[in-house]
C-alpha atoms as a PDB file:
ATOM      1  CA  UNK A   1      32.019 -31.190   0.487  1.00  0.00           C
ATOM      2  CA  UNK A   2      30.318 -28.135   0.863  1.00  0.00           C
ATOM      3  CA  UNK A   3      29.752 -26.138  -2.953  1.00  0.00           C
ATOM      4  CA  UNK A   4      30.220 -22.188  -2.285  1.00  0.00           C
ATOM      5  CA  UNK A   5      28.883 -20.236  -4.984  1.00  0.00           C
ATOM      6  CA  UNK A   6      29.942 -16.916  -5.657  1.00  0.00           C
ATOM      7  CA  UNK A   7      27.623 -14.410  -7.396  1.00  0.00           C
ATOM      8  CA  UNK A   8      27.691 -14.135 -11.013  1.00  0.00           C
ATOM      9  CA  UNK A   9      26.039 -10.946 -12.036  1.00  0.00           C
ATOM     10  CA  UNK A  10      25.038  -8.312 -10.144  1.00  0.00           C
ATOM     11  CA  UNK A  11      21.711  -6.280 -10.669  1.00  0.00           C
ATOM     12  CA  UNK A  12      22.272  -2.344  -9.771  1.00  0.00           C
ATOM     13  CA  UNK A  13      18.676  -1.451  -9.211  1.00  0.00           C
ATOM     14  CA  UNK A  14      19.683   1.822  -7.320  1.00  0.00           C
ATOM     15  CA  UNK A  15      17.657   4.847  -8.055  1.00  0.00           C
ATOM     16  CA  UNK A  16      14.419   2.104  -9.019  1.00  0.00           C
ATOM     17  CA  UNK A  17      11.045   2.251  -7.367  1.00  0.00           C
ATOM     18  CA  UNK A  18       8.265  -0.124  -6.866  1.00  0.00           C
ATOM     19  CA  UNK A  19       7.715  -2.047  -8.961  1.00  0.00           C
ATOM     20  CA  UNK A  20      11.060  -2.054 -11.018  1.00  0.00           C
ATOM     21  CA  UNK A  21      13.480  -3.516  -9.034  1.00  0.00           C
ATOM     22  CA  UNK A  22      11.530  -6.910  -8.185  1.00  0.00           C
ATOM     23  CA  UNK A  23      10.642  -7.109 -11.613  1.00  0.00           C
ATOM     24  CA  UNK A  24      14.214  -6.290 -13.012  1.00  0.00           C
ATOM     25  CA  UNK A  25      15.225  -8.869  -9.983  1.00  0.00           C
ATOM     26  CA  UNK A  26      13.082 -11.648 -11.776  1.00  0.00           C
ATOM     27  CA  UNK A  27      13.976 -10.734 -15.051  1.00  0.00           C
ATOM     28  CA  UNK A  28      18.132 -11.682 -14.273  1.00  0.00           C
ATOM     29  CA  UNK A  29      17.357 -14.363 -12.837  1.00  0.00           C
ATOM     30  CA  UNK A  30      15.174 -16.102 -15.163  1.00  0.00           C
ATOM     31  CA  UNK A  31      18.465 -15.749 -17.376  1.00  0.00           C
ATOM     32  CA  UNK A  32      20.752 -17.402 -14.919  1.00  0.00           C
ATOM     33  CA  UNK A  33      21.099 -21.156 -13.832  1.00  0.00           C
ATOM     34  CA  UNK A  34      19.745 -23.205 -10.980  1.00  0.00           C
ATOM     35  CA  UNK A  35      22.200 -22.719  -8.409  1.00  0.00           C
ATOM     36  CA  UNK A  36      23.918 -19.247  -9.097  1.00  0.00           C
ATOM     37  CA  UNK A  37      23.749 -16.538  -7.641  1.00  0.00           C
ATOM     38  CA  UNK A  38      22.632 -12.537  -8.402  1.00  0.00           C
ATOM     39  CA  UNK A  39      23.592 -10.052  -6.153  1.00  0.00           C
ATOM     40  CA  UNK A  40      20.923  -7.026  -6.445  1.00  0.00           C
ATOM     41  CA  UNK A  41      21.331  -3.502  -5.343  1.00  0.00           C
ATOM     42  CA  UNK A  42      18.513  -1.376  -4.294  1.00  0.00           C
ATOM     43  CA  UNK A  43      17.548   1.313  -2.420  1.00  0.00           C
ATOM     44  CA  UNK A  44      13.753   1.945  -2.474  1.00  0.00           C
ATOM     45  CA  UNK A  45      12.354   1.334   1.309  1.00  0.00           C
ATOM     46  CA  UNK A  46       9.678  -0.930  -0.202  1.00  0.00           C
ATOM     47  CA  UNK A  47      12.307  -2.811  -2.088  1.00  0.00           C
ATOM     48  CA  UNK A  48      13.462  -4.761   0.940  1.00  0.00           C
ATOM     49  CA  UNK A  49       9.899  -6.504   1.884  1.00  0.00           C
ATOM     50  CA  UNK A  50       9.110  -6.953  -1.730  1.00  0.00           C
ATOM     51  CA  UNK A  51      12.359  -8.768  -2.645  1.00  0.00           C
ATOM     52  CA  UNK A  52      11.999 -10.871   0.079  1.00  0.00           C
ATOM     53  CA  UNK A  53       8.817 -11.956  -0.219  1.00  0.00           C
ATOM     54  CA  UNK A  54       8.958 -12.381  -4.263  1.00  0.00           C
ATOM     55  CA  UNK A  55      12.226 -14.828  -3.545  1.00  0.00           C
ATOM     56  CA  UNK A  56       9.854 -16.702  -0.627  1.00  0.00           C
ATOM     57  CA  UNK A  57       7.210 -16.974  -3.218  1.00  0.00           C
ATOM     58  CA  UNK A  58       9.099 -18.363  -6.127  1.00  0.00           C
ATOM     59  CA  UNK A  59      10.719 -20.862  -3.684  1.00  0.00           C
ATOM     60  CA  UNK A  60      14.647 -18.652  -4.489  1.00  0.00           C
ATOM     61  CA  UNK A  61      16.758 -18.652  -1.404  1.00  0.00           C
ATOM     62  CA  UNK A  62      18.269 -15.612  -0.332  1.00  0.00           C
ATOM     63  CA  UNK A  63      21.944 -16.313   1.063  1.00  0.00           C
ATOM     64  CA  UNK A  64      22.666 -12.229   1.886  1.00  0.00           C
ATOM     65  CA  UNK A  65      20.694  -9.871   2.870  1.00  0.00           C
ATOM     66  CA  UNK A  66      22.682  -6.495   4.151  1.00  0.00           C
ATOM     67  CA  UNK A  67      21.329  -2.644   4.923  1.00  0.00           C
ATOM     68  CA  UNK A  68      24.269   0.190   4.732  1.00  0.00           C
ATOM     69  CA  UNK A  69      21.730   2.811   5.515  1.00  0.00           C
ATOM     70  CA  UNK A  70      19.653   3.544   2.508  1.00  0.00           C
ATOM     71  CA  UNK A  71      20.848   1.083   0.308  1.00  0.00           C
ATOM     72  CA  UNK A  72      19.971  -2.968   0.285  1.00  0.00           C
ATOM     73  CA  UNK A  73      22.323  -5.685  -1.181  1.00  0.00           C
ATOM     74  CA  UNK A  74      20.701  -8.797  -1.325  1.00  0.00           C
ATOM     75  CA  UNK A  75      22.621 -12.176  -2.777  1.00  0.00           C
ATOM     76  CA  UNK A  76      19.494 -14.632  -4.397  1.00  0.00           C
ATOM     77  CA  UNK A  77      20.625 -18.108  -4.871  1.00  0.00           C
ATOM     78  CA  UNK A  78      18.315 -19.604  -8.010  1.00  0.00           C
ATOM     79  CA  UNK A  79      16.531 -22.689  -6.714  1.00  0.00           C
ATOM     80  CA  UNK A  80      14.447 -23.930  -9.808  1.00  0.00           C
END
């Protein structure tokens, strides 16, 4: 059987620059459970890279990742 998880908070980090909304990212999730899910909003350019690469570091999976021109929505699935 095959869990799906749906997201469980969600982390508007719209209008947030370098370095706010990967730290605000890490911040939620530290408060969350192994297996849930955040859904974070952003829409700073350098937010895409840095999200992705702060998830790939910390060993999160990221389950989502969508661009609607300016803005990013990204789903992070907690690991450990």
């Amino acid at each position: 059987m095959v869990e799906i998880s749906e997201s469980v908070k969600t982390l508007d980090a719209r209008g947030l620059f370098c370095p706010s909304p990967v730290q605000q990212t890490n911040v939620e999730l530290s408060k969350m459970q192994v297996g849930q899910i955040l859904t974070v909003l952003a829409d700073d350019p350098q937010a895409e890279e840095d999200i992705k690469q702060w998830a790939h570091k910390l060993g999160h999976e990221i389950v989502k990742q969508e661009k609607n021109g300016n803005e990013i929505h990204f789903e992070i699935k907690k690991v450990k």
